[in-house]
N, C-alpha and C. Protein backbone atom coordinates (compact mmCIF):
# COMPACT_ATOMS: atom_id res chain seq x y z
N UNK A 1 85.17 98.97 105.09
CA UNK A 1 85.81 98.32 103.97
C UNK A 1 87.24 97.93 104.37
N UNK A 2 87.66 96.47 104.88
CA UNK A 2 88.95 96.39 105.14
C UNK A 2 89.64 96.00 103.76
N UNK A 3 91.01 96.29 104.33
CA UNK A 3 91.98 96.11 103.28
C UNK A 3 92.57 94.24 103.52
N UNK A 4 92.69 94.16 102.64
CA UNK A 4 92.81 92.52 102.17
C UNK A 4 94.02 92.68 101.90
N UNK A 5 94.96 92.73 102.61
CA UNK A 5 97.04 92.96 101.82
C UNK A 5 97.55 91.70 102.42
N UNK A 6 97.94 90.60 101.23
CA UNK A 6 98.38 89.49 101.86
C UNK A 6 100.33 89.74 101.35
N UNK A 7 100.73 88.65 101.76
CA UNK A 7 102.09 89.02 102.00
C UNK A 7 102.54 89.14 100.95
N UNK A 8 101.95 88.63 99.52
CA UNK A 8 102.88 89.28 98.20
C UNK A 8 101.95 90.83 98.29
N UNK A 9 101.32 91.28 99.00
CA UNK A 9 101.06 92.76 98.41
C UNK A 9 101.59 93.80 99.39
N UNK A 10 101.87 93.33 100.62
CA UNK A 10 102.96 93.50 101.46
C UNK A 10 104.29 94.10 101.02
N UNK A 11 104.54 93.16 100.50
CA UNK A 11 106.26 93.24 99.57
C UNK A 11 106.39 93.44 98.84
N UNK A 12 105.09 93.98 97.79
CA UNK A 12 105.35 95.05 96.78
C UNK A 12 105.49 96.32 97.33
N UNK A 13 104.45 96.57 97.85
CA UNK A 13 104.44 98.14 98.90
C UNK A 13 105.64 98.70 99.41
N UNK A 14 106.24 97.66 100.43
CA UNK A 14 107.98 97.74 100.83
C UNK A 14 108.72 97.84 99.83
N UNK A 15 108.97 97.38 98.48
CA UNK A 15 109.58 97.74 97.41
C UNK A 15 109.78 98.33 96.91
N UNK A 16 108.43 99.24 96.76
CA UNK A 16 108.24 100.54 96.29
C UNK A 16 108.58 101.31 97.00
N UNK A 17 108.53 101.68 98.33
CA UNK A 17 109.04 102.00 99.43
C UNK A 17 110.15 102.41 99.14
N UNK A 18 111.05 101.43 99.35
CA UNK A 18 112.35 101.86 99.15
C UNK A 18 113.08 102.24 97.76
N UNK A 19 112.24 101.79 96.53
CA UNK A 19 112.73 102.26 95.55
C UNK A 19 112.29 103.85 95.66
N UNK A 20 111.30 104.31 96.30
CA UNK A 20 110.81 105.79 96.43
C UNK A 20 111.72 106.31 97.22
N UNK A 21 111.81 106.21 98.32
CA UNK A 21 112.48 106.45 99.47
C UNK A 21 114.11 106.27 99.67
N UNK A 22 114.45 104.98 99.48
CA UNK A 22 115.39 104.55 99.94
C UNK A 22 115.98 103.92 101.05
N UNK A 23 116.98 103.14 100.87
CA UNK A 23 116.52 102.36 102.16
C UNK A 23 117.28 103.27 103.20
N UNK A 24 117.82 104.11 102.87
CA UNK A 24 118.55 104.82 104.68
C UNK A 24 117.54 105.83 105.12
N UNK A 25 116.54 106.62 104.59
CA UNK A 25 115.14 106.93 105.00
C UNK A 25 114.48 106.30 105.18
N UNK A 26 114.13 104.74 105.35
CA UNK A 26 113.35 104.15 105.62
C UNK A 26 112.84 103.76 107.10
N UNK A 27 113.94 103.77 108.11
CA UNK A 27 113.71 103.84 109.46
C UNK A 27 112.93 104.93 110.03
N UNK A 28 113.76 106.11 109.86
CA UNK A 28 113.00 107.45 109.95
C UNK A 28 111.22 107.54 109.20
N UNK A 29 111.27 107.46 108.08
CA UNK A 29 109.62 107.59 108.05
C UNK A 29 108.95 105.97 108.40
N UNK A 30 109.53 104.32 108.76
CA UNK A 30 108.56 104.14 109.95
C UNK A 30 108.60 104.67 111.33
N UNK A 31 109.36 105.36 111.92
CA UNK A 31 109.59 106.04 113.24
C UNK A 31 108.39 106.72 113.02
N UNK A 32 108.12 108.19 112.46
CA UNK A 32 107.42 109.02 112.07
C UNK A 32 105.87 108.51 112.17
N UNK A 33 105.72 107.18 111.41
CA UNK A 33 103.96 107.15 111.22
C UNK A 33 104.18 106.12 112.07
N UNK A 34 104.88 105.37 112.88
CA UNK A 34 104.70 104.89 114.25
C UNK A 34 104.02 105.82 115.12
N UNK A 35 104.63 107.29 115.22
CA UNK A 35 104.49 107.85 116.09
C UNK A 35 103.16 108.34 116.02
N UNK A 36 102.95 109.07 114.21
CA UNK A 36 101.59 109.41 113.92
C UNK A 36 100.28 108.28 114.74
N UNK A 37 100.60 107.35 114.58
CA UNK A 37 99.57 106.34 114.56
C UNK A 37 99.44 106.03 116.08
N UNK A 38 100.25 105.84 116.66
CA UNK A 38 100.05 106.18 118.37
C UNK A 38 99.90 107.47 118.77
N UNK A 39 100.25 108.68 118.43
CA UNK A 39 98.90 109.81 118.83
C UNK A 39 97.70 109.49 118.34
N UNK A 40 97.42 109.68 117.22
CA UNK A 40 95.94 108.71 116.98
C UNK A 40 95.15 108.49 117.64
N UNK A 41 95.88 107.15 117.91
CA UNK A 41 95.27 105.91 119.22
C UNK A 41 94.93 106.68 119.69
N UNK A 42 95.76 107.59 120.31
CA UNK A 42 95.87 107.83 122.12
C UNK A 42 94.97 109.63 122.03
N UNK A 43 94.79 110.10 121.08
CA UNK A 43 93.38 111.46 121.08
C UNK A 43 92.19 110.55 120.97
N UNK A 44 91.93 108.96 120.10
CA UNK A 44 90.79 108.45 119.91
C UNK A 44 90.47 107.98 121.37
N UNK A 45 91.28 107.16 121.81
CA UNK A 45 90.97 106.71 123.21
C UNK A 45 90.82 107.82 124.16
N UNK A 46 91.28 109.37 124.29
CA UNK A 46 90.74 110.36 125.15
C UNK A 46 89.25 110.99 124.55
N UNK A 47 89.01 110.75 123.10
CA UNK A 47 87.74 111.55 123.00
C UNK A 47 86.66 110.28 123.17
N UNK A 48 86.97 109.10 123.08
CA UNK A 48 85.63 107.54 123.61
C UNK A 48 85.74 108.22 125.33
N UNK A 49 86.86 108.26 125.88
CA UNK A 49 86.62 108.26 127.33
C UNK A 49 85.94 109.83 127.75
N UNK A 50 86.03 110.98 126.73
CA UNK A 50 85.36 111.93 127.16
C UNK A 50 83.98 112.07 126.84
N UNK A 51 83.63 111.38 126.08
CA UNK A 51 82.10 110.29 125.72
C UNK A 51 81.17 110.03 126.75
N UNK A 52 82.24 109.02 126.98
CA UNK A 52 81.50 108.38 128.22
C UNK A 52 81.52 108.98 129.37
N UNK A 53 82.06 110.14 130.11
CA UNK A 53 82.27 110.70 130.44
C UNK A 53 81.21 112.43 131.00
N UNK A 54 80.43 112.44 129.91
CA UNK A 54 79.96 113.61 129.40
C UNK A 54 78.51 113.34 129.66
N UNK A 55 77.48 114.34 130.22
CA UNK A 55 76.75 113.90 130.52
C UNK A 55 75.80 113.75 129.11
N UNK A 56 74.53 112.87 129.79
CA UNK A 56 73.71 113.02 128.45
C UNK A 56 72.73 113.55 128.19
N UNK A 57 72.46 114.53 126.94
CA UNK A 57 71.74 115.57 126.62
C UNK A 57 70.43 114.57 126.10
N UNK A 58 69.57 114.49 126.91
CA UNK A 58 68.14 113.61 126.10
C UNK A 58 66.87 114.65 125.46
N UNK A 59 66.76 114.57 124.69
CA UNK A 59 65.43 115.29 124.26
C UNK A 59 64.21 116.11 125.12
N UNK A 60 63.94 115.49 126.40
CA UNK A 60 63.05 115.74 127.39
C UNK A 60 64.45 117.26 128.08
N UNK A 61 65.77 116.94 128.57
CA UNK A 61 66.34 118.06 129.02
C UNK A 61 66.58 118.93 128.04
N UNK A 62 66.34 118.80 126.68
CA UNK A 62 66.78 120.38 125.91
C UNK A 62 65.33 121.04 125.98
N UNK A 63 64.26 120.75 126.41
CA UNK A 63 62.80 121.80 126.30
C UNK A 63 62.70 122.71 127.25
């Protein structure tokens, strides 16, 4: 299910944002879920490569 956020729903979000937040916290928590979101990435891309990686258990080797 993607999200459909065109640029007026964009700039409500940021609005709220900073009316929540403020704008001198606002660097700091995008720093923060920058960072969140590139660990992420980067455990998703080590557990696809330990995937592929791993041998494969077929039905005929578990009997």
């Amino acid at each position: 299910m993607p999200l459909n956020i065109g640029g007026t729903g964009l700039l409500i979000i940021i609005l709220i944002a900073i009316l929540f937040f403020g704008p001198s916290k606002l660097p700091q928590l995008g720093k923060a879920i920058g960072s969140t979101l590139r660990e992420f990435k980067a455990g998703t891309r080590e557990l696809i490569q330990s995937e592929e990686h791993a041998p494969k258990v077929t039905k005929e080797s578990n009997e």
